[in-house]
N, C-alpha and C. Protein backbone atom coordinates (compact mmCIF):
# COMPACT_ATOMS: atom_id res chain seq x y z
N UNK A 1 40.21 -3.10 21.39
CA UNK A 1 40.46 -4.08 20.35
C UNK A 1 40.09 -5.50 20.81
N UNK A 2 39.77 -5.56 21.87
CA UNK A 2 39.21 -7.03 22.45
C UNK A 2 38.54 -7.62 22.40
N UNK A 3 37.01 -6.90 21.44
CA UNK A 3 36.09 -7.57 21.32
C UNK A 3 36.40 -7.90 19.63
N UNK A 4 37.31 -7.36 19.22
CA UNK A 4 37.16 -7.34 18.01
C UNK A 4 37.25 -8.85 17.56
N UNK A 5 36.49 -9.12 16.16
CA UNK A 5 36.14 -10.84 15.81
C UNK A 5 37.78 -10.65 14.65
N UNK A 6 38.16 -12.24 14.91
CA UNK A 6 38.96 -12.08 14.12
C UNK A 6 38.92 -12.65 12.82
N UNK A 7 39.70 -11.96 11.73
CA UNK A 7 38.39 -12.43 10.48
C UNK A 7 38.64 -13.64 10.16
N UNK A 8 39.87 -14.22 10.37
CA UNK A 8 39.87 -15.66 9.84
C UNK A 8 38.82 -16.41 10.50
N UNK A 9 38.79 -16.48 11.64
CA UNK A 9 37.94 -17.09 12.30
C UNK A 9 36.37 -17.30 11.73
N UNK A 10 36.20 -15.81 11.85
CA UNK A 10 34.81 -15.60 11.33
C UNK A 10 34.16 -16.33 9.72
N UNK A 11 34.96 -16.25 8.63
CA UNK A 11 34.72 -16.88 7.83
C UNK A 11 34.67 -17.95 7.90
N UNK A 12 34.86 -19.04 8.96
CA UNK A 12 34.72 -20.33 9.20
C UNK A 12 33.87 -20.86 10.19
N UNK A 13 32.89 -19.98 10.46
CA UNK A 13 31.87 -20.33 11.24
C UNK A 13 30.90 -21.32 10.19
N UNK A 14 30.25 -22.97 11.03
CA UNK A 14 29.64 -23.21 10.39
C UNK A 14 28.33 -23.22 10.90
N UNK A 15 27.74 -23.37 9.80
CA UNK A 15 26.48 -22.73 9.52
C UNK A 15 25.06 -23.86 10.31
N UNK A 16 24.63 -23.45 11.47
CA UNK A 16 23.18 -23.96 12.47
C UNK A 16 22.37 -24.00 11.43
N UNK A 17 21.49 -25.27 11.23
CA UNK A 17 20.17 -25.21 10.46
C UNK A 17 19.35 -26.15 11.74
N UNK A 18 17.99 -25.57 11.64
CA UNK A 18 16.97 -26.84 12.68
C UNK A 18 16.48 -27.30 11.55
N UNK A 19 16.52 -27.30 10.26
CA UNK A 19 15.83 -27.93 9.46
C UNK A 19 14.49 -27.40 8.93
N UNK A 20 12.98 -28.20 8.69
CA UNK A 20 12.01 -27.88 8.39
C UNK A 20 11.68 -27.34 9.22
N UNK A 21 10.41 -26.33 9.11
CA UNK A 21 9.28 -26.15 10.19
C UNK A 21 8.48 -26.86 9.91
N UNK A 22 8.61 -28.29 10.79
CA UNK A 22 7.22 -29.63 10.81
C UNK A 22 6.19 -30.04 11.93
N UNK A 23 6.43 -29.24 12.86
CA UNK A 23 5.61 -29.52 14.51
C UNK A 23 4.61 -28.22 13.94
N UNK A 24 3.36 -28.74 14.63
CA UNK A 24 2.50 -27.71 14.09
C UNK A 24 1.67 -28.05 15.71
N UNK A 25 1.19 -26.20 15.83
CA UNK A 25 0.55 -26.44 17.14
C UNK A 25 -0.62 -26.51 17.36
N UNK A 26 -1.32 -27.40 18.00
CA UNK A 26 -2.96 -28.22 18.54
C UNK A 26 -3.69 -26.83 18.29
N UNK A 27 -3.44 -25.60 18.63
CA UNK A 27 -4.44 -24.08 18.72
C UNK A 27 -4.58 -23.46 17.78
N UNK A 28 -3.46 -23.31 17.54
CA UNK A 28 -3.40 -22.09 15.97
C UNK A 28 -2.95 -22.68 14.96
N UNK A 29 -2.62 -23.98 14.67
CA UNK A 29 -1.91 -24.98 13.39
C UNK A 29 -0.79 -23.88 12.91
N UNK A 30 -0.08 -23.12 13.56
CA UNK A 30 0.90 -22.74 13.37
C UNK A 30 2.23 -23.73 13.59
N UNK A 31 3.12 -23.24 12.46
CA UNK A 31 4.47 -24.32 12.03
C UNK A 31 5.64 -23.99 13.37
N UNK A 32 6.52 -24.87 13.69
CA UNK A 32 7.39 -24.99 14.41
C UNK A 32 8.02 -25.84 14.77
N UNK A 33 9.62 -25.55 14.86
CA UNK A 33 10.67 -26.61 14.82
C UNK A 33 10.55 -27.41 16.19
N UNK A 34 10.77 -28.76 15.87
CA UNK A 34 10.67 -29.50 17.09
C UNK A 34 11.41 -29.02 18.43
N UNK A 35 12.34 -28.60 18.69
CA UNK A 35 12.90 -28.02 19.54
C UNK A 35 12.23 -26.98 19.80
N UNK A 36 11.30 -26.25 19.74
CA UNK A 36 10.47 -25.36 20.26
C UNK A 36 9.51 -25.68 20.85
N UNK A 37 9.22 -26.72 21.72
CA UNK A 37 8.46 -27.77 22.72
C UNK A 37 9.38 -27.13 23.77
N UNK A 38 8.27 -26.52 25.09
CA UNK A 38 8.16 -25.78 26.06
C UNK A 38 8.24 -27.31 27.11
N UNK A 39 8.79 -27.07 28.64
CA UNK A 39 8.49 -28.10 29.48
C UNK A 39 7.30 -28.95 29.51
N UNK A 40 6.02 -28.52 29.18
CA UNK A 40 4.73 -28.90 29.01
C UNK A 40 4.90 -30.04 28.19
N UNK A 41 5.86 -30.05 26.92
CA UNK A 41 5.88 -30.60 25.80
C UNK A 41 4.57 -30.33 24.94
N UNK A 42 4.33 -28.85 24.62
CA UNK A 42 3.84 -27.94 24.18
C UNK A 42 4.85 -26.64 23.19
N UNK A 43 3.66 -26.49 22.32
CA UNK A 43 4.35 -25.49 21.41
C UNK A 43 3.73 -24.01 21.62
N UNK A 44 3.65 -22.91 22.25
CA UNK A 44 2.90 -22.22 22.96
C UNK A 44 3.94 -20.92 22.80
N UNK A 45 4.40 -20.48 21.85
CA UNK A 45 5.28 -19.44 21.46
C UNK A 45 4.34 -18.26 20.29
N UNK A 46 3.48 -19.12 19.90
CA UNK A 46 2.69 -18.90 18.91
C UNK A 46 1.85 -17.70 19.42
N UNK A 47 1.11 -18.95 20.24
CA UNK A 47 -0.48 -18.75 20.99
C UNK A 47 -0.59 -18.57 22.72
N UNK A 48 0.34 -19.13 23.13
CA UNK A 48 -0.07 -19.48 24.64
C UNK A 48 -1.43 -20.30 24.23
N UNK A 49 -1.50 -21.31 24.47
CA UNK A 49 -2.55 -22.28 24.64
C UNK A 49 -3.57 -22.02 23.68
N UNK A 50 -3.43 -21.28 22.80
CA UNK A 50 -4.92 -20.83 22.46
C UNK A 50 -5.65 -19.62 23.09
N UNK A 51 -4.72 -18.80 24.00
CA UNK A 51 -5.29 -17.51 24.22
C UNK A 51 -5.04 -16.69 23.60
N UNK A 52 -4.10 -16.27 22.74
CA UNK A 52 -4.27 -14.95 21.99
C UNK A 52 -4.79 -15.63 20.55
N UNK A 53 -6.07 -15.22 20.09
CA UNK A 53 -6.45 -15.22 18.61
C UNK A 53 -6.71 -14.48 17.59
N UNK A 54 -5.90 -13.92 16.28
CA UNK A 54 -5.97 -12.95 15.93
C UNK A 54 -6.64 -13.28 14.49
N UNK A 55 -7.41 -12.11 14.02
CA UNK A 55 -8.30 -12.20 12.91
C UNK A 55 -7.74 -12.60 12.20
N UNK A 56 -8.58 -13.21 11.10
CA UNK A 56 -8.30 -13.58 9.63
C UNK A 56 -7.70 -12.41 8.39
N UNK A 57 -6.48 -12.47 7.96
CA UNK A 57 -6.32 -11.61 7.52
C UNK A 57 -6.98 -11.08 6.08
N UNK A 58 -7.39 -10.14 5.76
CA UNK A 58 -7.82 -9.41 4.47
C UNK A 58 -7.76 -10.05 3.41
N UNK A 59 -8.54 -10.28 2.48
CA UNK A 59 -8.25 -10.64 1.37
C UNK A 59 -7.06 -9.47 0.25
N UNK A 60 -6.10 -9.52 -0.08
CA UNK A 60 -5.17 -8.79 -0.80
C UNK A 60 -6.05 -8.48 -1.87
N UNK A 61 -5.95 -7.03 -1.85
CA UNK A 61 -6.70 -6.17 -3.17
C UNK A 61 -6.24 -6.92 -4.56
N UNK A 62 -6.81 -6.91 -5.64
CA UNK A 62 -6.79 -7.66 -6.77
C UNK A 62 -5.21 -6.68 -7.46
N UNK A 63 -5.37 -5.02 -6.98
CA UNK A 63 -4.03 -4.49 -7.83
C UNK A 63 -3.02 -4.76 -7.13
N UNK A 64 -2.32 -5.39 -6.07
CA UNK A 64 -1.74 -5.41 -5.42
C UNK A 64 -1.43 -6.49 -5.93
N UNK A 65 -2.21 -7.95 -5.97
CA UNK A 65 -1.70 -9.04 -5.88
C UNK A 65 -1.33 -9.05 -8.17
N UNK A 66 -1.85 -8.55 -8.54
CA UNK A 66 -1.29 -7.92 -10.08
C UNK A 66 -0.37 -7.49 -10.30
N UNK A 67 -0.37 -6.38 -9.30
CA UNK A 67 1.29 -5.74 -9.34
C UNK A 67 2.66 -7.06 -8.68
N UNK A 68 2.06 -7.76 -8.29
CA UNK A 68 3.44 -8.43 -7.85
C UNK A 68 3.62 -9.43 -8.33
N UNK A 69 2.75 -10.11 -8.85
CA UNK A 69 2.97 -11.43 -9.93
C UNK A 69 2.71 -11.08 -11.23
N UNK A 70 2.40 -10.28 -11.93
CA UNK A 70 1.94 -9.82 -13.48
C UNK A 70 3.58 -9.39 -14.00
N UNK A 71 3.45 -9.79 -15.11
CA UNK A 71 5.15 -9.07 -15.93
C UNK A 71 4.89 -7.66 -16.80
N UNK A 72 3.49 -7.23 -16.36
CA UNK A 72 3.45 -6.13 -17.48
C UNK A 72 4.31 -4.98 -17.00
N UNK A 73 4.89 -3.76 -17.93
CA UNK A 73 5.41 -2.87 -17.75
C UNK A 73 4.95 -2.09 -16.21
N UNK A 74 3.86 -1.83 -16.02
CA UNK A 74 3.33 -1.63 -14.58
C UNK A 74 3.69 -2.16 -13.62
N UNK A 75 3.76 -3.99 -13.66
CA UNK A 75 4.40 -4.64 -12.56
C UNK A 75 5.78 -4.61 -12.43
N UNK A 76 6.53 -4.32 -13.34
CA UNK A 76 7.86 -4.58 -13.52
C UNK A 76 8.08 -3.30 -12.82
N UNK A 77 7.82 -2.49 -12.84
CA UNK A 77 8.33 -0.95 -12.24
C UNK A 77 7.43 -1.50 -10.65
N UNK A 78 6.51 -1.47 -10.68
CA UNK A 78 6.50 -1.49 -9.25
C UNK A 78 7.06 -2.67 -8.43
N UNK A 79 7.64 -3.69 -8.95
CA UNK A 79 8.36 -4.55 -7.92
C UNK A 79 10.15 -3.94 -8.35
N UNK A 80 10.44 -3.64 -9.11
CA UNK A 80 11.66 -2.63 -9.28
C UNK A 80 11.59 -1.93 -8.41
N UNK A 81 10.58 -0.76 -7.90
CA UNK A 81 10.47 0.50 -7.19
C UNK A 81 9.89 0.81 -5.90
N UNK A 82 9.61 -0.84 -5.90
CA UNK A 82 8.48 -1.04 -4.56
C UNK A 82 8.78 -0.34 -3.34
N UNK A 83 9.97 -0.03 -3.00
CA UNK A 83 10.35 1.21 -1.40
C UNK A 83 10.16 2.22 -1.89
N UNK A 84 10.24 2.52 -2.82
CA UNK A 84 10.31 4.13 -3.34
C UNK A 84 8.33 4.44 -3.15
N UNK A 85 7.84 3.37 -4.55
CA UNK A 85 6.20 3.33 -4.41
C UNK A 85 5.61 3.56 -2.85
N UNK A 86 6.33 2.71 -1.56
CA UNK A 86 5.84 2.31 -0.10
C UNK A 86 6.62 3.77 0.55
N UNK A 87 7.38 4.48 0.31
CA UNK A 87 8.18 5.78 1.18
C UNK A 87 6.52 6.53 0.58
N UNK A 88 6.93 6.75 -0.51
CA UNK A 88 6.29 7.88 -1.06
C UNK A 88 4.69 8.07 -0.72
N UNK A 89 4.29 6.59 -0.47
CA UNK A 89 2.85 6.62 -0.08
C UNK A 89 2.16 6.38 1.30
N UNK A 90 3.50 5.99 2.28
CA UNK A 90 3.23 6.26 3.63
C UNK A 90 2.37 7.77 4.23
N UNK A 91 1.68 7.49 5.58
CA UNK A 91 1.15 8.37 6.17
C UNK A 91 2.28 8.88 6.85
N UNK A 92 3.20 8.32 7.16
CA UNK A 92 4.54 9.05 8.26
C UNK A 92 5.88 8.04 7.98
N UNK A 93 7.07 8.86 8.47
CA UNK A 93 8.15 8.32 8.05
C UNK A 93 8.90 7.77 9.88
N UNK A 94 9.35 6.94 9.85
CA UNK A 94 9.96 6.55 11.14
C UNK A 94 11.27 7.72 11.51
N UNK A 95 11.84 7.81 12.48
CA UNK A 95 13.02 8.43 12.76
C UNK A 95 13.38 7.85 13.96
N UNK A 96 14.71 7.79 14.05
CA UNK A 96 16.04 7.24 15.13
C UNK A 96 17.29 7.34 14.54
N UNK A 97 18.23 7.41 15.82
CA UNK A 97 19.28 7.35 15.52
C UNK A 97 20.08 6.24 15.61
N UNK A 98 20.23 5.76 14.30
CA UNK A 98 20.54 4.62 14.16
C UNK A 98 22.18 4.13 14.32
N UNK A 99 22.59 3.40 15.41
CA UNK A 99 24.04 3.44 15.86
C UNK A 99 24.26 2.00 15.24
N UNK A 100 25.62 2.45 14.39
CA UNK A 100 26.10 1.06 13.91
C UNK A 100 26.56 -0.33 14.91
N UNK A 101 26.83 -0.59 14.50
CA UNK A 101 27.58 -2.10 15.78
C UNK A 101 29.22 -1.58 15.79
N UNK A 102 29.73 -1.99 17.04
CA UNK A 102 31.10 -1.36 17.36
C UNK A 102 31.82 -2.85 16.80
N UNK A 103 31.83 -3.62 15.82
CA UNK A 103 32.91 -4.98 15.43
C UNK A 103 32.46 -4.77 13.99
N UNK A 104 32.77 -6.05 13.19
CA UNK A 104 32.63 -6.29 12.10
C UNK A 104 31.89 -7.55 11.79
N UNK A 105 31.07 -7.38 12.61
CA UNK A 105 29.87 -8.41 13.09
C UNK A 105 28.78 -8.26 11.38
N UNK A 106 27.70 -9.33 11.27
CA UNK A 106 26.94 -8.95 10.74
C UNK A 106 26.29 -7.74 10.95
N UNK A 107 25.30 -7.08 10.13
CA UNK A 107 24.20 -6.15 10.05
C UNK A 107 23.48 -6.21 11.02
N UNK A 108 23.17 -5.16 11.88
CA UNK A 108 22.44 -5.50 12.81
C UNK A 108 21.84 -3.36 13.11
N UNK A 109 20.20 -3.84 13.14
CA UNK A 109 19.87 -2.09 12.98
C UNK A 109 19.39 -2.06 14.61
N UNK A 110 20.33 -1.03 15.10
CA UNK A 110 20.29 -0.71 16.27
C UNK A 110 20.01 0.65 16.82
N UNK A 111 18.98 1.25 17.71
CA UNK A 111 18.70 2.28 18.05
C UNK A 111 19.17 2.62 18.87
N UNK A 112 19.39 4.07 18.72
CA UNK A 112 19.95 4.49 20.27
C UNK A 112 19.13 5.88 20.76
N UNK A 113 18.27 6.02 21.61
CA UNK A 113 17.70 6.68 22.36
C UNK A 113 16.10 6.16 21.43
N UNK A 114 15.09 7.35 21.73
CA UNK A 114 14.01 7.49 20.84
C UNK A 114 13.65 7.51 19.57
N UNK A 115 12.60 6.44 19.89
CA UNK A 115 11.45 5.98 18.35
C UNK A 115 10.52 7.35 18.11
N UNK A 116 10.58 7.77 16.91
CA UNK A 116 9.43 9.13 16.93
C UNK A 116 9.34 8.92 15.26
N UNK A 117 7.78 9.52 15.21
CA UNK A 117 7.30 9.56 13.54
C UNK A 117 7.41 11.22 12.92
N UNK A 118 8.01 11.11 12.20
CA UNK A 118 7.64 12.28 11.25
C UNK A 118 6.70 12.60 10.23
N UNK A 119 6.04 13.09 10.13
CA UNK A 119 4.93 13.95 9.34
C UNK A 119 5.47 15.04 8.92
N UNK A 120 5.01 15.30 7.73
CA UNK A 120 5.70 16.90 7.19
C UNK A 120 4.47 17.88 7.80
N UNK A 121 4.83 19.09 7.44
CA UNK A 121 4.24 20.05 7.92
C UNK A 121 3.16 20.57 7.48
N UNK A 122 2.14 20.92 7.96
CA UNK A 122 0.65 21.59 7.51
C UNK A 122 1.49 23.10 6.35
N UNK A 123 2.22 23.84 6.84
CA UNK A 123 2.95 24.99 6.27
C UNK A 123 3.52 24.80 5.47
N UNK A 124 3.51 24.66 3.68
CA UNK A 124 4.34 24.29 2.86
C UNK A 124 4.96 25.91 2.48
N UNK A 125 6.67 25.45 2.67
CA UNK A 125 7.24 26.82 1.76
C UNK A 125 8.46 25.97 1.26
N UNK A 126 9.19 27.00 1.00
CA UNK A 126 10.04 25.90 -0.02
C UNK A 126 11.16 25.00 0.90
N UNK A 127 11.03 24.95 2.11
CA UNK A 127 12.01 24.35 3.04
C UNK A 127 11.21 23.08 3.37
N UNK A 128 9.93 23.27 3.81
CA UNK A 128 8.77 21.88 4.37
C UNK A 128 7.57 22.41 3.43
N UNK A 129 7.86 21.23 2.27
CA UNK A 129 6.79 20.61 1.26
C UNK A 129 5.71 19.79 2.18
N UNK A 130 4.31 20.17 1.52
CA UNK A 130 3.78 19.00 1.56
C UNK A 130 4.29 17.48 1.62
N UNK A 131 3.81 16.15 2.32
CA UNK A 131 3.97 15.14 2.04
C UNK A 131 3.41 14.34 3.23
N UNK A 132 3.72 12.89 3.00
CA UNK A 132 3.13 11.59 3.73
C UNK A 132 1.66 11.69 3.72
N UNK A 133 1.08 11.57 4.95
CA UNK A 133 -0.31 11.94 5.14
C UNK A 133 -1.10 13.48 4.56
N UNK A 134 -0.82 14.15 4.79
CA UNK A 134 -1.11 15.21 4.33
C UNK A 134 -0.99 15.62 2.64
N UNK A 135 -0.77 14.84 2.00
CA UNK A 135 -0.78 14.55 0.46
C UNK A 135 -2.58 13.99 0.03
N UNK A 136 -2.83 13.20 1.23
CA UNK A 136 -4.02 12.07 0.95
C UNK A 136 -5.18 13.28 1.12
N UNK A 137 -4.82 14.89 1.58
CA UNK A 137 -6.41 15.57 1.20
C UNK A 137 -6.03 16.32 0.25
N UNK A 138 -4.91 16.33 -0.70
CA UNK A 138 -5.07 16.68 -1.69
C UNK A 138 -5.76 16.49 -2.57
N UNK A 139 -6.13 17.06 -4.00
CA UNK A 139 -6.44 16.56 -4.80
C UNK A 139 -5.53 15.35 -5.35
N UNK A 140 -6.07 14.00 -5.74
CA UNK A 140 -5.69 13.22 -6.32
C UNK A 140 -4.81 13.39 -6.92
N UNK A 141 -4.58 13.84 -8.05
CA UNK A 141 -3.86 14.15 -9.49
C UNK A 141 -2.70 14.73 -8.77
N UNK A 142 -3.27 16.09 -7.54
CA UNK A 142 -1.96 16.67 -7.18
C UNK A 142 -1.38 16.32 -6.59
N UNK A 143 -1.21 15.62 -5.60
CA UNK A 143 -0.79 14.67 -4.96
C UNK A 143 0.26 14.13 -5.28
N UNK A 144 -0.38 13.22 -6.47
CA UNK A 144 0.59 12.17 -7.25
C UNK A 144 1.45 12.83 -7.84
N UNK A 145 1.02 14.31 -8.39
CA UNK A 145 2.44 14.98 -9.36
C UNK A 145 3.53 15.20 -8.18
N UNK A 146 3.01 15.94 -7.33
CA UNK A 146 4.06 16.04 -6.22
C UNK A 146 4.81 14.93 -5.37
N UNK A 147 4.29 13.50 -5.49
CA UNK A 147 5.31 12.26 -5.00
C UNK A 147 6.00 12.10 -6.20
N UNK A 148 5.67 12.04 -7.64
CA UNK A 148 6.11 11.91 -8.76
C UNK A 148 7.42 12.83 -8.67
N UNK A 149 7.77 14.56 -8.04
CA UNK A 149 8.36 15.10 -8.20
C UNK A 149 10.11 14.18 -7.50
N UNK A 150 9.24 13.41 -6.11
CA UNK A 150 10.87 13.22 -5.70
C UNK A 150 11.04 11.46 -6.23
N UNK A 151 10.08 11.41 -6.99
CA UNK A 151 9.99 9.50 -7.30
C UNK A 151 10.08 9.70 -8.81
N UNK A 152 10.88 9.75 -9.73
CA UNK A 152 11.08 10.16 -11.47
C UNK A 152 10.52 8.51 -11.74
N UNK A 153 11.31 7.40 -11.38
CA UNK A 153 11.65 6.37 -11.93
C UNK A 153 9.94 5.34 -11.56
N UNK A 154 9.03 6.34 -10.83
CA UNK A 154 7.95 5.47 -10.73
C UNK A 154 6.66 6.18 -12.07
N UNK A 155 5.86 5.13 -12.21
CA UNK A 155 5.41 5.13 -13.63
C UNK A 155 3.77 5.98 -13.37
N UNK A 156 3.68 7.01 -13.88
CA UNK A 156 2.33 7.85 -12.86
C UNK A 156 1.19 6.80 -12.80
N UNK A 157 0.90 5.87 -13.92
CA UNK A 157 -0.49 5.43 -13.89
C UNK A 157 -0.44 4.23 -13.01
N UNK A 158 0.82 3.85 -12.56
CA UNK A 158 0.58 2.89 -10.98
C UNK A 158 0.97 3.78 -9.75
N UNK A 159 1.32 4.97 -9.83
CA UNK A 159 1.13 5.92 -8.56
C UNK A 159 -0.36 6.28 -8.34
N UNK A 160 -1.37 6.38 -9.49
CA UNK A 160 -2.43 7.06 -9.81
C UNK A 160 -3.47 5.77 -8.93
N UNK A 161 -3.11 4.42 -9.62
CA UNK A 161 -4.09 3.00 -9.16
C UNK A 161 -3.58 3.00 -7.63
N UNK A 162 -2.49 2.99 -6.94
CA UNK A 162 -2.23 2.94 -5.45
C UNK A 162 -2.93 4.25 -5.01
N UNK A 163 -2.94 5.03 -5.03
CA UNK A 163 -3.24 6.32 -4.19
C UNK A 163 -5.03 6.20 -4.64
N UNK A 164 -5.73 5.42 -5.88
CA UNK A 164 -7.15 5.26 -5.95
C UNK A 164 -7.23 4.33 -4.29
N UNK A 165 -6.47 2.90 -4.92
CA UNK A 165 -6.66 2.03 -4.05
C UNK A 165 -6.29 2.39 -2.51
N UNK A 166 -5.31 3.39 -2.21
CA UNK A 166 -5.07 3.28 -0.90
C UNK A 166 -6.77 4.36 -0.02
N UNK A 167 -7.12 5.63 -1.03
CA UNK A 167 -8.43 6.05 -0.24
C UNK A 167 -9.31 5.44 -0.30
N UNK A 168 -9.64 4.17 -0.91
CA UNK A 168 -10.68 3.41 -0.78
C UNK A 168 -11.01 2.46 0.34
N UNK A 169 -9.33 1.91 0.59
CA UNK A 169 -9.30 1.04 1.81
C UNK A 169 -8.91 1.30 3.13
N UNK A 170 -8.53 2.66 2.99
CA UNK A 170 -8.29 3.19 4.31
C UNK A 170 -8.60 4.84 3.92
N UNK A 171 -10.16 4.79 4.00
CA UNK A 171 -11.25 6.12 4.24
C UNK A 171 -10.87 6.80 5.69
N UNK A 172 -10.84 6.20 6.78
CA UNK A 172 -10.42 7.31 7.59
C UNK A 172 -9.29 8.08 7.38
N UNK A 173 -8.35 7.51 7.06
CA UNK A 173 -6.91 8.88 6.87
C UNK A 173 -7.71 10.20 6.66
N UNK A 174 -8.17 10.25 5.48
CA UNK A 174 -8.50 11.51 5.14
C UNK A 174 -9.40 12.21 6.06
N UNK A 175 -9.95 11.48 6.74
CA UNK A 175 -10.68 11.87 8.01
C UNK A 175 -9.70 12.10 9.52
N UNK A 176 -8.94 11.51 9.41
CA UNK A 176 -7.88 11.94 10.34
C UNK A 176 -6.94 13.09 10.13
N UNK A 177 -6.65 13.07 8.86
CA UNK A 177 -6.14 14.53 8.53
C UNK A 177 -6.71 15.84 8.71
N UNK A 178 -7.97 15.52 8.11
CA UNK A 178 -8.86 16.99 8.37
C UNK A 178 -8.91 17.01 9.55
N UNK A 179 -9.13 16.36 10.55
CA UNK A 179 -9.59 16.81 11.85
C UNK A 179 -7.89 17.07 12.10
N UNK A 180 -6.57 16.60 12.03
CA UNK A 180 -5.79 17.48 12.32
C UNK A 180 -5.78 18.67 11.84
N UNK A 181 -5.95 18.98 10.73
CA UNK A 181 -5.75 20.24 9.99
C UNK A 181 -7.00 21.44 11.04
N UNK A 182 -8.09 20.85 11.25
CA UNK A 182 -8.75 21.57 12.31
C UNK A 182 -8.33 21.99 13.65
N UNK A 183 -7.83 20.65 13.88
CA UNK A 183 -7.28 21.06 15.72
C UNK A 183 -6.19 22.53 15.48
N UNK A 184 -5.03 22.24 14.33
CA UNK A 184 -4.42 23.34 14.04
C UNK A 184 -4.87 24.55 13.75
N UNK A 185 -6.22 24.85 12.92
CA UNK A 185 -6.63 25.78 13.05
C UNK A 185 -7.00 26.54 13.94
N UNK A 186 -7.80 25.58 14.75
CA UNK A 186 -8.22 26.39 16.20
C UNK A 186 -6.87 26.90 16.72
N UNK A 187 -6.12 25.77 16.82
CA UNK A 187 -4.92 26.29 17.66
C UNK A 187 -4.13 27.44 17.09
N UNK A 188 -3.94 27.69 16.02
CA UNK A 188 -3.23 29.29 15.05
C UNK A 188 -4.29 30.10 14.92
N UNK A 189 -5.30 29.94 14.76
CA UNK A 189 -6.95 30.69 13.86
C UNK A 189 -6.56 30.67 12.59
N UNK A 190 -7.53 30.28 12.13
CA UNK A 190 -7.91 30.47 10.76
C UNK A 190 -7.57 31.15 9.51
N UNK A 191 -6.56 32.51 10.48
CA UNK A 191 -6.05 33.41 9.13
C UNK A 191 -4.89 32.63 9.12
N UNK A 192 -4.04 32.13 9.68
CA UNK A 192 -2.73 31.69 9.77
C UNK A 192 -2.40 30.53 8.84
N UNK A 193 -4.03 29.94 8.86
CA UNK A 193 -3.99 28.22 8.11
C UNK A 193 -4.99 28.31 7.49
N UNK A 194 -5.68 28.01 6.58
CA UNK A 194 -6.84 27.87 5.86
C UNK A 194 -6.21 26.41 5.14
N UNK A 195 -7.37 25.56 5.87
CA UNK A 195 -7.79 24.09 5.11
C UNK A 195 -7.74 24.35 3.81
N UNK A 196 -8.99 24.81 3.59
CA UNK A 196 -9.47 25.19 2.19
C UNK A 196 -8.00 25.43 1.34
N UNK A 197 -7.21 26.05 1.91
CA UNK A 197 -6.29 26.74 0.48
C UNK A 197 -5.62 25.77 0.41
N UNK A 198 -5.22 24.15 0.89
CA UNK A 198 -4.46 23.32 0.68
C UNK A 198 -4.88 22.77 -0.23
């Protein structure tokens, strides 16, 4: 019981602000609070001096940036549904065991042992469905009926425009899949798994 916070207390914590982010650094014109000046009297949290430089990012696909500022019935469901839309259309799902905090501290997501990804299984029966990555060599249409099956509240013809848009901009998946679905074959033979029948 010793670490425990006590609640009066806690509700009377007041509240740290540094204010703006107005220091901007000489390398990367990245923003930062004045107190983030290193002994140098340098801002180098960013960049280190200008040694790490990372690309320019992507221009945001035109349905993407539609879906999130547009009010039409389409946008409204997908910023309503947007984790459900992003679970359902991931290549893999994260897993850990996630250990709460021992007080009554804020939220805080804490792991305990191993980070590992899940993928569903090449073997669909009625225990391990199809899904994640292995959806993307489906047929299109089927695909989407089957995320549609555990997603009701998402609207098919913006499941239909993400899953266009996601094989267009990321063409290898489906190339990474098949060649898993191959390595597995070799590794079972061919009667055990057939690509083809997926």
């Amino acid at each position: 019981m010793a670490n425990r916070v006590n609640s009066q207390s806690e509700t009377n914590v007041s509240e740290h602000d540094y204010g703006m982010m107005t220091e901007i650094c000489n390398f990367c014109q990245a923003l930062d609070w004045r107190n983030e000046l290193n002994f140098s009297n340098k801002y180098t949290k960013c960049c280190h001096d200008g040694k790490v430089r990372l690309p320019n990012l992507a221009e945001t696909p035109d349905l993407l940036k539609e879906l999130l500022t547009n009010n039409s019935l389409e946008a409204r469901n997908y910023q309503q549904h947007i984790r459900e839309f992003n679970a359902t259309l991931a290549f893999e799902s994260m897993g850990a065991e996630v250990k709460s905090p021992p007080s009554n501290g804020p939220y805080c997501f804490r792991i305990h042992g191993q980070i590992y990804h899940r993928i569903a299984p090449l073997y669909s029966n009625e225990r391990f469905k199809p899904g994640y990555g292995h959806l993307y060599i489906f047929d299109a249409s089927e695909a989407n009926r089957r995320r549609l099956e555990n997603n009701p509240s998402c609207l098919s013809s913006v499941m239909e425009k993400l899953d266009a848009l996601l094989r267009t901009i990321i063409p290898y998946a489906v190339d990474s899949i098949e060649s898993d679905c191959k390595r597995q074959n070799d590794f079972y033979g061919t009667s055990r798994l057939g690509y083809a029948s997926i």
